[in-house]
Protein backbone atom coordinates (compact mmCIF):
# COMPACT_ATOMS: atom_id res chain seq x y z
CA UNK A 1 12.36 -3.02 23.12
CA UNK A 2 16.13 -1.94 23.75
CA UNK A 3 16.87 1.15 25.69
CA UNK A 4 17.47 3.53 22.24
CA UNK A 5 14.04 1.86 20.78
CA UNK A 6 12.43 3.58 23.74
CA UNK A 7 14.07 6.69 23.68
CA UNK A 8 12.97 6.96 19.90
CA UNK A 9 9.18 5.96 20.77
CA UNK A 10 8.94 8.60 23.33
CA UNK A 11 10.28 11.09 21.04
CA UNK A 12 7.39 10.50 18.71
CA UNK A 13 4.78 10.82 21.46
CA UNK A 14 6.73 14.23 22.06
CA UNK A 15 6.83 15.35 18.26
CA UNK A 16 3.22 13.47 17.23
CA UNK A 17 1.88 16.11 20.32
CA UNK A 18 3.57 19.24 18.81
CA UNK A 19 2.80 18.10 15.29
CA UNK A 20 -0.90 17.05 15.67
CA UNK A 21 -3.08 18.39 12.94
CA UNK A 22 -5.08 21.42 13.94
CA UNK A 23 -8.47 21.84 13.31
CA UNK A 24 -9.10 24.40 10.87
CA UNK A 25 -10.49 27.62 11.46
CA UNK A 26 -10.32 28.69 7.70
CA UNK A 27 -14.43 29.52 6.65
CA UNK A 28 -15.68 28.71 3.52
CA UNK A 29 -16.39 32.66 2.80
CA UNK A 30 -12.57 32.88 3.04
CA UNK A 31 -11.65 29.88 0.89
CA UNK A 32 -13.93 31.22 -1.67
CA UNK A 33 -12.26 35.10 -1.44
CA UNK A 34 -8.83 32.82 -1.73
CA UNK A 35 -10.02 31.41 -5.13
CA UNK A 36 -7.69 32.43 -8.15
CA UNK A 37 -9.95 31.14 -11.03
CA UNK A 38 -13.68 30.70 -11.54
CA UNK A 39 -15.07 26.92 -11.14
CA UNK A 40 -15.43 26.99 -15.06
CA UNK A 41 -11.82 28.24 -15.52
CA UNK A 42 -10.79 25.07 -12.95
CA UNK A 43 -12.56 22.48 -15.01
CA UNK A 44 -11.20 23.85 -18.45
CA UNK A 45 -7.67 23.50 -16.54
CA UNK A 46 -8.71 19.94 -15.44
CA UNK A 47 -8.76 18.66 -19.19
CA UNK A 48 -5.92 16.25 -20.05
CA UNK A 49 -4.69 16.26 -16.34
CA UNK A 50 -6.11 12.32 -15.82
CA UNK A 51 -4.00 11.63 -18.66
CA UNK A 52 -1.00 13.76 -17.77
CA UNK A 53 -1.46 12.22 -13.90
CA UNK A 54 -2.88 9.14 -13.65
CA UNK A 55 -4.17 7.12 -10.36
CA UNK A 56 -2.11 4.31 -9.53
CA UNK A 57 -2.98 0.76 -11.63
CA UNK A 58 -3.76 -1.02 -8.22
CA UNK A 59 -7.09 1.97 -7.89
CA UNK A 60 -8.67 1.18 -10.68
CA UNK A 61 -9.35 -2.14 -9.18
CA UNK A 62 -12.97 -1.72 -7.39
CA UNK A 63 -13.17 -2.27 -3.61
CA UNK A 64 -17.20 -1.98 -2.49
CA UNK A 65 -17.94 -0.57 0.74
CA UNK A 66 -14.87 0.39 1.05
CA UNK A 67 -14.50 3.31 2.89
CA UNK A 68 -12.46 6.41 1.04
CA UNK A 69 -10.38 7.45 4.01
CA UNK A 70 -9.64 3.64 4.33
CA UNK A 71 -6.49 3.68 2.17
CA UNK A 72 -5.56 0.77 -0.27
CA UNK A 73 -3.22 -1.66 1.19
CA UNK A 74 -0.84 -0.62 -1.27
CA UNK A 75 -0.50 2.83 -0.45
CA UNK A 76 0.19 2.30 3.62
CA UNK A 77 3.28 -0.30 1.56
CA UNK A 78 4.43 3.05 -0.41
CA UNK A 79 3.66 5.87 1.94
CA UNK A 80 5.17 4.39 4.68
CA UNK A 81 8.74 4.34 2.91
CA UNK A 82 8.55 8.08 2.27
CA UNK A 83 11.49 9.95 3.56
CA UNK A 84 12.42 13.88 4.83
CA UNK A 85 14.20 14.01 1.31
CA UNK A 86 12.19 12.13 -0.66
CA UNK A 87 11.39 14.23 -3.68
CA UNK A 88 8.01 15.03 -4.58
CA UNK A 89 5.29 17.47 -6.86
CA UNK A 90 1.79 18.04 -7.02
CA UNK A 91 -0.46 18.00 -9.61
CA UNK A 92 -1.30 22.11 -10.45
CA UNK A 93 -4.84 23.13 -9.09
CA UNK A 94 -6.23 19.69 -8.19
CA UNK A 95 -9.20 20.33 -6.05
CA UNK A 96 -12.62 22.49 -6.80
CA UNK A 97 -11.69 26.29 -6.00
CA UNK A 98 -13.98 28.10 -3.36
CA UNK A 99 -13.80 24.75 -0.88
CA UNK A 100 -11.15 24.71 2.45
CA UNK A 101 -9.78 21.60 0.47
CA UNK A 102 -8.69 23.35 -2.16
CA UNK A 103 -7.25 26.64 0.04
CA UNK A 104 -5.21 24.28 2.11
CA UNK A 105 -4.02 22.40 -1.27
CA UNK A 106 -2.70 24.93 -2.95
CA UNK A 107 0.03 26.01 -0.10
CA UNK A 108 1.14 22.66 0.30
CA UNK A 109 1.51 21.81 -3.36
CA UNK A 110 4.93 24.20 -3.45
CA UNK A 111 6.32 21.70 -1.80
CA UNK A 112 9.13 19.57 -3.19
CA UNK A 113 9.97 17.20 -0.77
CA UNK A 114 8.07 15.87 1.70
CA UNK A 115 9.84 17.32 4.56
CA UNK A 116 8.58 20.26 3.15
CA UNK A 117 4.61 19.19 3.19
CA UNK A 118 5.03 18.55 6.22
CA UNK A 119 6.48 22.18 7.78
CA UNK A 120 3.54 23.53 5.71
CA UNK A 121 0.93 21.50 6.90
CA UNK A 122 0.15 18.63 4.78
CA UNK A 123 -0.09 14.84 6.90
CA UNK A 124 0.48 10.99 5.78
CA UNK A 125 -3.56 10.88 5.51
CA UNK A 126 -3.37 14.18 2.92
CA UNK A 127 -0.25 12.32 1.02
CA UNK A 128 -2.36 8.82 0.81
CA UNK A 129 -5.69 10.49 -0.09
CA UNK A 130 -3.77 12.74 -3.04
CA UNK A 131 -1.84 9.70 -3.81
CA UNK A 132 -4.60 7.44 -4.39
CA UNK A 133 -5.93 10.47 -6.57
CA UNK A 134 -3.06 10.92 -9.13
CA UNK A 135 -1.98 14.67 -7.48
CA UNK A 136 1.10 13.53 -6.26
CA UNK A 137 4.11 12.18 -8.33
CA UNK A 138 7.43 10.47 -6.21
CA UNK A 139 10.37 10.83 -7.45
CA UNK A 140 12.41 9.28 -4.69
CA UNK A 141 14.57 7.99 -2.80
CA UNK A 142 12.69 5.69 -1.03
CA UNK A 143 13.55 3.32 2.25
CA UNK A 144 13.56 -0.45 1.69
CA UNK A 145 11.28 -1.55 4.42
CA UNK A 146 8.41 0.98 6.00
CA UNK A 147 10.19 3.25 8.71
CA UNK A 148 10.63 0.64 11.93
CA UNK A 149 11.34 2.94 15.23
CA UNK A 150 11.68 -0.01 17.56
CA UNK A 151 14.66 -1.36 15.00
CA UNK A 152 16.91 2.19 15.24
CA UNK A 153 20.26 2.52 17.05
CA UNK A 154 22.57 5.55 17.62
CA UNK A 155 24.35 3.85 14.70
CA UNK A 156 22.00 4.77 11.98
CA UNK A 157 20.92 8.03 10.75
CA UNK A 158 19.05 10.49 13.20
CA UNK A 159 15.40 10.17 12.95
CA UNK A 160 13.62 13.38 11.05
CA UNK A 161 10.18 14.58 11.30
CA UNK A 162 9.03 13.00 8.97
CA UNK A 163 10.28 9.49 10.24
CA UNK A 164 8.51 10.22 13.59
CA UNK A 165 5.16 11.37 12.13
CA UNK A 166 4.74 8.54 9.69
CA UNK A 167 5.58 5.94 12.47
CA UNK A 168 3.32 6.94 14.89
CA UNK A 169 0.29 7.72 12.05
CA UNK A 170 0.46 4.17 10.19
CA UNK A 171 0.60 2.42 13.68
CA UNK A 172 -2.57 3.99 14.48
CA UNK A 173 -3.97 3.39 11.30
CA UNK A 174 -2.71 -0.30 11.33
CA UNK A 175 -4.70 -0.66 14.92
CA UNK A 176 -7.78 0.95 13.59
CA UNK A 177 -8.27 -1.13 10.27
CA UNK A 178 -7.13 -4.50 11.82
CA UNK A 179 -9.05 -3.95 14.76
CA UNK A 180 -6.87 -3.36 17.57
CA UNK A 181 -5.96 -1.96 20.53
CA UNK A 182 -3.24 1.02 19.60
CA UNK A 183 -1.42 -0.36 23.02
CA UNK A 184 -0.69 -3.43 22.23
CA UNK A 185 0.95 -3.42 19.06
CA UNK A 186 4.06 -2.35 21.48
CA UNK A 187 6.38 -4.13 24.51
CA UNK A 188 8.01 -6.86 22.50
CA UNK A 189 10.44 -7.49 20.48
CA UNK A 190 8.26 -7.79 17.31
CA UNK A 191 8.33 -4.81 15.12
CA UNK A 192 4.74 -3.12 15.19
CA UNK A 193 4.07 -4.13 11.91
CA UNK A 194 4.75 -7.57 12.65
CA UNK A 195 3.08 -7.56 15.71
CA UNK A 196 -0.09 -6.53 14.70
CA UNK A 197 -0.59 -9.27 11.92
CA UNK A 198 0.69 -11.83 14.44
CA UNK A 199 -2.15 -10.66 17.09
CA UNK A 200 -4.45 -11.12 14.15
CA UNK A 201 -3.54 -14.49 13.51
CA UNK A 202 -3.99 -15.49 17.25
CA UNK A 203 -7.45 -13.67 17.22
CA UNK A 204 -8.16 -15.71 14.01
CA UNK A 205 -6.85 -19.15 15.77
CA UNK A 206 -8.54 -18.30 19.27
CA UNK A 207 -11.47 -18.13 17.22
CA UNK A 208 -10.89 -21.37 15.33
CA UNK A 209 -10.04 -23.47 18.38
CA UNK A 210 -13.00 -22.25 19.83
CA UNK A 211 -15.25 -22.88 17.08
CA UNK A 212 -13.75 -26.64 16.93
CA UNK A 213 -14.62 -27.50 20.51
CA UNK A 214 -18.01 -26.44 20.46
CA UNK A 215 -18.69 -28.36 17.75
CA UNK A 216 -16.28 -31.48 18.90
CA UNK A 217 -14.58 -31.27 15.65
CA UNK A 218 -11.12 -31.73 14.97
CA UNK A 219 -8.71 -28.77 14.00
CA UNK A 220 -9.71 -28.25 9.72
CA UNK A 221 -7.34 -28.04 6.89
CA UNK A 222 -9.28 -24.32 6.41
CA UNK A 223 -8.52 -23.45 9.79
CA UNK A 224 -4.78 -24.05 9.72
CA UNK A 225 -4.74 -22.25 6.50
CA UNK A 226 -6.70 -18.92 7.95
CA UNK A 227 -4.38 -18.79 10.68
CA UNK A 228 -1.20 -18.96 8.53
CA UNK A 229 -2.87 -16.46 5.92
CA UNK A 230 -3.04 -13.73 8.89
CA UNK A 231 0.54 -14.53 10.27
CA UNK A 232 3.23 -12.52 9.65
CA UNK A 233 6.78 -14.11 9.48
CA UNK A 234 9.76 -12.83 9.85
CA UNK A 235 13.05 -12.15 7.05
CA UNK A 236 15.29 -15.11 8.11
CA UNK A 237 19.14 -14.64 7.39
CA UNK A 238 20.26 -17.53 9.63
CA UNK A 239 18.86 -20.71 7.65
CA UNK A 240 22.13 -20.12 5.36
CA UNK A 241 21.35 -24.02 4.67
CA UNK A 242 18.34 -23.58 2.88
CA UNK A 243 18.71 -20.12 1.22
CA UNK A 244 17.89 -20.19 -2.30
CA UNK A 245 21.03 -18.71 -4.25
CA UNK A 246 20.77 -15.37 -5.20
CA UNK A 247 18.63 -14.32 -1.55
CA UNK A 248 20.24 -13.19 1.96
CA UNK A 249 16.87 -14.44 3.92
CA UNK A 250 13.82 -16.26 3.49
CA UNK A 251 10.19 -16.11 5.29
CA UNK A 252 10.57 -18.23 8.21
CA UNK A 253 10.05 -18.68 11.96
CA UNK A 254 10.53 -21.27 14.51
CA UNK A 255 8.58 -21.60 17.40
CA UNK A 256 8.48 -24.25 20.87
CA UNK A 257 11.87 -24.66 21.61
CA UNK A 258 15.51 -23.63 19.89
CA UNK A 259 18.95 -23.99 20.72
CA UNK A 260 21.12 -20.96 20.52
CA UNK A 261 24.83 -20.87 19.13
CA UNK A 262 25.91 -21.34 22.50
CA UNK A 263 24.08 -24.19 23.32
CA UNK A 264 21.63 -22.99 25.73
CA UNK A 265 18.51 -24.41 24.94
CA UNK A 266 15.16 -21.43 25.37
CA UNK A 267 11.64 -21.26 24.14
CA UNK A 268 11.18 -18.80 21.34
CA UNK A 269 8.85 -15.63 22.49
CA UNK A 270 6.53 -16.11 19.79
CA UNK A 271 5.28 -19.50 21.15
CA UNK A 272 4.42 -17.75 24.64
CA UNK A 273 2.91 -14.37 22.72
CA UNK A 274 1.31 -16.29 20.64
CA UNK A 275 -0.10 -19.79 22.35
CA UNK A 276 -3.18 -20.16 20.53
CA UNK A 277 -1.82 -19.98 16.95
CA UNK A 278 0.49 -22.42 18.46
CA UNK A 279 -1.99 -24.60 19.95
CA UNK A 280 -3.95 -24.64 16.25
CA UNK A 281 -1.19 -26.08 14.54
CA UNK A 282 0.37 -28.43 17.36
CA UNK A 283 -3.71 -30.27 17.28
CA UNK A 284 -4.05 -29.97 14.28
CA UNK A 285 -1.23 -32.27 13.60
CA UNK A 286 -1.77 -34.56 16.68
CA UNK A 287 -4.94 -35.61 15.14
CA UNK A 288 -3.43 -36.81 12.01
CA UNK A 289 -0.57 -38.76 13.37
CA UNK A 290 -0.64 -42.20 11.37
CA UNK A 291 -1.14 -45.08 13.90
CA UNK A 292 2.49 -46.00 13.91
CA UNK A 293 3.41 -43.09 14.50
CA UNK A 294 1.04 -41.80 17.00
CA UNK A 295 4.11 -41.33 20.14
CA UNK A 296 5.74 -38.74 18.04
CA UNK A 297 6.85 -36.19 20.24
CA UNK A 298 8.46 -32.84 19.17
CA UNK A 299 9.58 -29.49 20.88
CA UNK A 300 9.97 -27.40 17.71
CA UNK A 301 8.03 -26.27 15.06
CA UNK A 302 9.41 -24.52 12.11
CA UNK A 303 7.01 -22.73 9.47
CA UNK A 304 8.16 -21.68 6.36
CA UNK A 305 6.38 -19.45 3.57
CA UNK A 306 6.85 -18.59 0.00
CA UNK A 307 10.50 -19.99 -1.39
CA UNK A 308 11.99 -23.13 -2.62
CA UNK A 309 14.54 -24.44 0.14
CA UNK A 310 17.72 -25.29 -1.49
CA UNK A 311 18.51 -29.23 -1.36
CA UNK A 312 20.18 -29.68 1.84
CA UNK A 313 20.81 -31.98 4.99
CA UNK A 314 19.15 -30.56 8.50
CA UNK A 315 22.37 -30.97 10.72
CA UNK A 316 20.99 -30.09 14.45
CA UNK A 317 17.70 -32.26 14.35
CA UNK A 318 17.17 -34.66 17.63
CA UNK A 319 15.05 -37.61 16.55
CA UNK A 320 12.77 -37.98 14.22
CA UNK A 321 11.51 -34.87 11.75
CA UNK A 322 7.99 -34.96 10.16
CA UNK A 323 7.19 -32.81 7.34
């Protein structure tokens, strides 16, 4: 993490502890003496409103025993590219007048942009629970990529509020649903997200490798396959050979040994974060070496996921490739 990355971080910690939702000390007598209509006035008002605001396609999909403050997968994907300015409205009256929901809905509903939901107290878990619920229609703009912290420099535009708060809330909720410690999804040079898919892959393969030498087994297809499934790779712009046309990167990562463009050669961090997921695929492919083949040696191995490599000629190889 450069010197500006930590700067940033440490301005969340400082914003996250000013910003921190407060408990609230609103009764229920007073949300009820709040209420502008009668519960039978609400539900009239509520016909037509499923139509007129709909849930998201993705909820109607059913999830068992899954928990309702555990958000769809989707949502942390949309949430997480909110913005100070990105423009939003609430659907009128949404929640059951007389209950503290309902009291604290219907001040943040004025607001129009999300900067604003924020100064009057609504959080990223309010926005994904009324988001999942059809209250909340986005208009946009939206970033590209979920808000990265680690990734700013003094060239881009200042971090808001907003940016901040959403950071430091997904990364906690990405620990919590994956399992792991808040701590160490930080100190590398992997974005958090990609971090903490990448320590769930070498949980997975620790696992795996484990599971194969109790049982004196070699390294399954099924076990490769898990750990790839749970690793997260990276947007490669530098394979300019193999880019399909029409893309600027593809999913791909190299790990053992590389040489840089000036000829230095130095192992790539991920093999040394990450030795187990390593160690999964390096047996796994010892133990199938065909019998004339079985000195192969290699230092490199390069994964790739999910595109077509354009027809080309490898340039830089040292020996034999295997594929």
């Amino acid at each position: 993490m450069g010197k500006n990355a930590g700067a940033a971080v440490g301005k969340v910690e400082e914003v996250v502890k000013k910003a921190r939702k407060p408990r609230s000390t609103e009764g229920a007598a007073e949300a009820k003496a709040a209420a502008k209509m009668t519960k039978e006035q609400w539900q009239k008002h509520q016909v037509g409103m499923g139509e007129k605001w709909p849930v998201p396609d993705y909820m109607k999909i059913d999830m068992p025993g899954r928990s309702h403050t555990n958000y769809r997968d989707e949502t942390y994907a949309f949430v997480t590219r909110w913005m100070a300015e990105t423009k939003i409205s609430y659907r009128p009256h949404a929640k059951t007048p007389g209950s503290k929901s309902h009291l604290r809905y219907e001040k943040y509903a004025k607001a129009k942009t999300v900067a604003q939901a924020l100064k009057i107290g609504s959080w990223p878990q309010d926005w994904c629970w009324d988001y999942e619920r059809g209250f909340i229609k986005v208009d946009g703009p939206l970033r590209d990529e979920p808000i990265d912290i680690t990734q700013h420099t003094e060239q881009d535009a200042p971090l808001t509020e907003v940016d901040q708060v959403i950071y430091r809330w997904y990364n906690k909720e990405l620990a919590k649903n994956l399992g792991l410690n808040y701590k160490d999804l930080f100190g590398t040079t992997d974005s958090s997200i990609l971090r903490a898919h990448r320590l769930v892959a070498q949980r997975e393969a620790r696992k795996r490798l484990e599971a194969a030498d109790k049982a004196k087994r070699r390294i399954s297809d099924e076990d490769v396959t898990a750990v790839l499934s749970s690793w997260a790779f990276v947007k490669n712009a530098a394979r300019s050979n193999v880019i399909p046309n029409g893309q600027n990167w593809v999913w791909s990562d190299t790990i053992g040994l590389i040489r840089d463009r000036l000829g230095s050669i130095h192992v790539v961090p991920a093999t040394k974060l990450y030795p187990e997921v390593v160690q999964v695929i390096v047996r796994w492919l010892r133990e199938r070496l065909p019998k004339d083949a079985s000195n192969f040696t290699f230092t490199s191995l390069n994964l790739n996921y999910n595109y077509a490599a354009r027809r080309h000629r490898d340039g830089n190889n040292f020996g034999p490739s295997m594929i």
